[in-house]
N, C-alpha and C. Protein backbone atom coordinates (compact mmCIF):
# COMPACT_ATOMS: atom_id res chain seq x y z
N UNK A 1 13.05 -0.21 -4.08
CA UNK A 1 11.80 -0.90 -3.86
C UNK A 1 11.95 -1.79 -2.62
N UNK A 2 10.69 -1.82 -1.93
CA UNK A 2 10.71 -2.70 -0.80
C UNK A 2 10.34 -4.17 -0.98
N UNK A 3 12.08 -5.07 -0.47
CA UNK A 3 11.52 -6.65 -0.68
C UNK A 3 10.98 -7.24 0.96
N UNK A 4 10.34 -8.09 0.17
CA UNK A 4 9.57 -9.33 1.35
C UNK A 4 9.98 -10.59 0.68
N UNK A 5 10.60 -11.16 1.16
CA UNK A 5 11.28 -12.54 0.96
C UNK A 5 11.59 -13.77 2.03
N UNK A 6 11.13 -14.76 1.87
CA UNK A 6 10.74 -15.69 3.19
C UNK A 6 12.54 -15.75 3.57
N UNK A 7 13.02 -15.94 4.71
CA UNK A 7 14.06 -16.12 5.19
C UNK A 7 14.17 -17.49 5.84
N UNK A 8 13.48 -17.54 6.97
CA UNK A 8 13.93 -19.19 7.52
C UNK A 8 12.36 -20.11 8.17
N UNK A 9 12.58 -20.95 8.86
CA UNK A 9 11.56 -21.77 9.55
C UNK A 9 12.14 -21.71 10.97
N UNK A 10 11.95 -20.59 12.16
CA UNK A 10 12.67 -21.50 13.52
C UNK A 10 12.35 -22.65 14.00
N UNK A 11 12.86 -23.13 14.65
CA UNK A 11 12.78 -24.62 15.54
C UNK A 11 11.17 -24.92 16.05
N UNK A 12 10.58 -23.73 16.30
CA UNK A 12 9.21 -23.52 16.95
C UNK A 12 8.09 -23.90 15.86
N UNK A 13 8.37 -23.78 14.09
CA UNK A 13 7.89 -24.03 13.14
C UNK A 13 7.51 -22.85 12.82
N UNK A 14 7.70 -21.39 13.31
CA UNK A 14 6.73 -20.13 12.91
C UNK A 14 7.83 -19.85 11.59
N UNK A 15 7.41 -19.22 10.53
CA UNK A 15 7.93 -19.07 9.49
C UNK A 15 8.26 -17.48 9.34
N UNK A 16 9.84 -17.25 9.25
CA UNK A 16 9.48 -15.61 9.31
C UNK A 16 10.34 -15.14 7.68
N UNK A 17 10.05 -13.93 7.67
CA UNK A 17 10.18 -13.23 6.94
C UNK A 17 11.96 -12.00 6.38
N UNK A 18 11.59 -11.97 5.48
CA UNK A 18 13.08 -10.82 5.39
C UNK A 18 12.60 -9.76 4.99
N UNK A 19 12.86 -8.50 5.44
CA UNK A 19 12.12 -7.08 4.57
C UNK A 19 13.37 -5.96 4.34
N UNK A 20 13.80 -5.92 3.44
CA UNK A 20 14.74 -4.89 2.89
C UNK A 20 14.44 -3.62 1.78
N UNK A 21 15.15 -2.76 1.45
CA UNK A 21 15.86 -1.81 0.39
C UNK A 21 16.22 -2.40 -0.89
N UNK A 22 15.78 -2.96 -2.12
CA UNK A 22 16.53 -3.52 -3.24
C UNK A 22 17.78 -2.54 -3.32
N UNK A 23 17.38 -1.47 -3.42
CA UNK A 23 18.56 0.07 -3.35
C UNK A 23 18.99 0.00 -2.71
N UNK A 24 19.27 -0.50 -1.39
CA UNK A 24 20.36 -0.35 -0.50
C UNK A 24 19.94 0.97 0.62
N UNK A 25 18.48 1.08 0.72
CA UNK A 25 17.75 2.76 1.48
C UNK A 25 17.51 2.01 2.77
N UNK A 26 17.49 3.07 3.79
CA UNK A 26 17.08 2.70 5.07
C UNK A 26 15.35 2.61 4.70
N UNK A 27 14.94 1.62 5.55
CA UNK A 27 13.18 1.56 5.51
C UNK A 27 12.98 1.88 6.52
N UNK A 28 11.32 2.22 6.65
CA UNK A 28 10.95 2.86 7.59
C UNK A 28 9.34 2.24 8.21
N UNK A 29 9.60 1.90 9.62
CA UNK A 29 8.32 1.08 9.66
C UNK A 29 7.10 1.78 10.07
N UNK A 30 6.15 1.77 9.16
CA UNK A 30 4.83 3.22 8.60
C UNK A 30 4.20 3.21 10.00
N UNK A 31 3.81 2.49 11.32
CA UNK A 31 3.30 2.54 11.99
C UNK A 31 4.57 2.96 13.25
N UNK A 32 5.36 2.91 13.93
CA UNK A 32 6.16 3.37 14.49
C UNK A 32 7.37 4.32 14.56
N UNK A 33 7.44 4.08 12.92
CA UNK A 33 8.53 5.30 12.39
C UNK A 33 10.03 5.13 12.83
N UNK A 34 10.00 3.62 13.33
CA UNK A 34 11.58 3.04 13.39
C UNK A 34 12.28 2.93 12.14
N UNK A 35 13.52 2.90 11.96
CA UNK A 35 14.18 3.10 11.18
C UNK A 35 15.24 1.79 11.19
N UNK A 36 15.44 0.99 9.93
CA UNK A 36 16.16 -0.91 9.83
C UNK A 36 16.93 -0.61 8.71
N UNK A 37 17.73 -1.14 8.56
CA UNK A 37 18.60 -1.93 7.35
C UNK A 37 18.21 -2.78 6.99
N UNK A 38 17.44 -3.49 7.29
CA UNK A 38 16.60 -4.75 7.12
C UNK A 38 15.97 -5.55 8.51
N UNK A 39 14.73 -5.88 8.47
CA UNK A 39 14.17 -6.77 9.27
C UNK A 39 14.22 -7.96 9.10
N UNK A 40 13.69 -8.81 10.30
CA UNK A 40 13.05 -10.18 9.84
C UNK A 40 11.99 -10.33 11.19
N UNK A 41 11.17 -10.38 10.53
CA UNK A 41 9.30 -10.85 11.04
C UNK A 41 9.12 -11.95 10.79
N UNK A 42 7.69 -12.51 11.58
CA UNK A 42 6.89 -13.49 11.25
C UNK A 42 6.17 -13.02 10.24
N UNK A 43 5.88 -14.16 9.16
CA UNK A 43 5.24 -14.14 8.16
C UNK A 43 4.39 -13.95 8.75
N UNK A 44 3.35 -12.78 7.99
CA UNK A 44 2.05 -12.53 8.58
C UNK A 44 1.79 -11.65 9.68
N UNK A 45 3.04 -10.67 10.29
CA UNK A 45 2.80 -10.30 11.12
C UNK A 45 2.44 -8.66 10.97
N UNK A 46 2.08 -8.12 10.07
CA UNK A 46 1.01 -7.19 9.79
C UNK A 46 1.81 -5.84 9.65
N UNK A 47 3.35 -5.86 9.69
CA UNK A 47 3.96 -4.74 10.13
C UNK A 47 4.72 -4.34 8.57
N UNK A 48 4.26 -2.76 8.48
CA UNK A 48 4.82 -2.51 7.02
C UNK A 48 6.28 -1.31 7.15
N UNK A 49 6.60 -1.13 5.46
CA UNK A 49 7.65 -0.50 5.68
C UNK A 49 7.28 0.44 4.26
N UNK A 50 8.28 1.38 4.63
CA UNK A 50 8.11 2.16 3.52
C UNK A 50 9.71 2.78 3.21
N UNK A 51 10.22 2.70 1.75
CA UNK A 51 11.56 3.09 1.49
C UNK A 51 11.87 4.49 1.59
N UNK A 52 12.94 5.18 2.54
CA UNK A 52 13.51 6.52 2.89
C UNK A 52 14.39 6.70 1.91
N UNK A 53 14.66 8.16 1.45
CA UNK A 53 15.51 8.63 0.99
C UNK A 53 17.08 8.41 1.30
N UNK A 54 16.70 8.06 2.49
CA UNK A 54 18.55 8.05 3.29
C UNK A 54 19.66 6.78 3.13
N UNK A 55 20.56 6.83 2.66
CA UNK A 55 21.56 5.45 2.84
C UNK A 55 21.99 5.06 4.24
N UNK A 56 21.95 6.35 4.96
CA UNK A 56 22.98 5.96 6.03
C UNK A 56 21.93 6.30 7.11
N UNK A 57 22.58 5.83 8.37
CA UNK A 57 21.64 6.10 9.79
C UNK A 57 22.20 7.79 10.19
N UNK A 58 21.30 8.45 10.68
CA UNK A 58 21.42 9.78 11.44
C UNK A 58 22.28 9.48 12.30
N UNK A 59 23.65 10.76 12.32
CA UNK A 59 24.26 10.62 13.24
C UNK A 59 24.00 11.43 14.80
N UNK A 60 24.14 10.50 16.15
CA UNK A 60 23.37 10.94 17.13
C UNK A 60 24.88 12.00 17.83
N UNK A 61 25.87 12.02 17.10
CA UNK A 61 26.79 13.17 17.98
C UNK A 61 26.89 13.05 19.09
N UNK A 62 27.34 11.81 19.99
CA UNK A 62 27.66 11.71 21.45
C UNK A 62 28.92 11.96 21.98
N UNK A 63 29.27 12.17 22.90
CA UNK A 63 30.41 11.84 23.27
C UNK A 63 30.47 10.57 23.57
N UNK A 64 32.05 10.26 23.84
CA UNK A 64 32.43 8.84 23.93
C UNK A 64 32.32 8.38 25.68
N UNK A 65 32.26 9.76 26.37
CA UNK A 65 31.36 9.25 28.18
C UNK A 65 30.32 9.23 27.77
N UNK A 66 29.30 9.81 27.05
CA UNK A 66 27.87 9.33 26.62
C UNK A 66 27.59 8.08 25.96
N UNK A 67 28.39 7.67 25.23
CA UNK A 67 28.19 6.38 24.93
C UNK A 67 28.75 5.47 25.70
N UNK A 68 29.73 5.54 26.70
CA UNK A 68 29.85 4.19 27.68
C UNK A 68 28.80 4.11 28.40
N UNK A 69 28.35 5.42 29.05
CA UNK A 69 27.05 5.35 29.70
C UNK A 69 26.14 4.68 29.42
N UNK A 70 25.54 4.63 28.30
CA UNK A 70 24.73 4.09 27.17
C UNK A 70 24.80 2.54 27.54
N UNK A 71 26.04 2.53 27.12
CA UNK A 71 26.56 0.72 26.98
C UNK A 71 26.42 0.05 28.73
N UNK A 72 27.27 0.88 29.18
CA UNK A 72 27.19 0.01 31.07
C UNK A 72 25.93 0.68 31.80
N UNK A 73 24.76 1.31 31.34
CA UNK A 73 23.81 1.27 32.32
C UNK A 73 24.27 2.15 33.33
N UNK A 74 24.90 3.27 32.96
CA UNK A 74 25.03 4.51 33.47
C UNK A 74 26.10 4.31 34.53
N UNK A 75 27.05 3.36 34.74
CA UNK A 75 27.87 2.82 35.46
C UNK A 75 29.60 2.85 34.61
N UNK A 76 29.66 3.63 35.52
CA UNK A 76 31.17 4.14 34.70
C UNK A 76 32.39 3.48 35.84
């Protein structure tokens, strides 16, 4: 099941939010189709989730020059 649970107050006073998996599932956010372990939003900020079947993140199969690339901005 999907929780919503207040998390903190920043310094600014905006009040945000925590959104998780009680199960421990990746969520999935219904309007963009990004994929979290958990968020944290502003309370109120209109953005939903919906619980996936999956525990774990898709693996993207790179190589390890594809992922330095990745990391230094294509600067090896």
């Amino acid at each position: 099941m999907i929780v919503t649970e207040f998390y903190m107050t920043r310094d600014d006073g905006v009040d945000l939010e925590r959104t998780y998996s009680d199960r421990g599932f990746i969520i999935e956010n219904t309007v963009t189709g990004e994929l979290f372990s958990e968020v944290v939003n502003p309370v109120n900020s209109g953005r939903t989730y919906i619980e996936t079947n999956e525990r774990d993140f898709p693996d993207d199969d790179i190589t390890a020059e594809e992922a330095l690339a990745i990391i230094t901005g294509g600067e090896i």
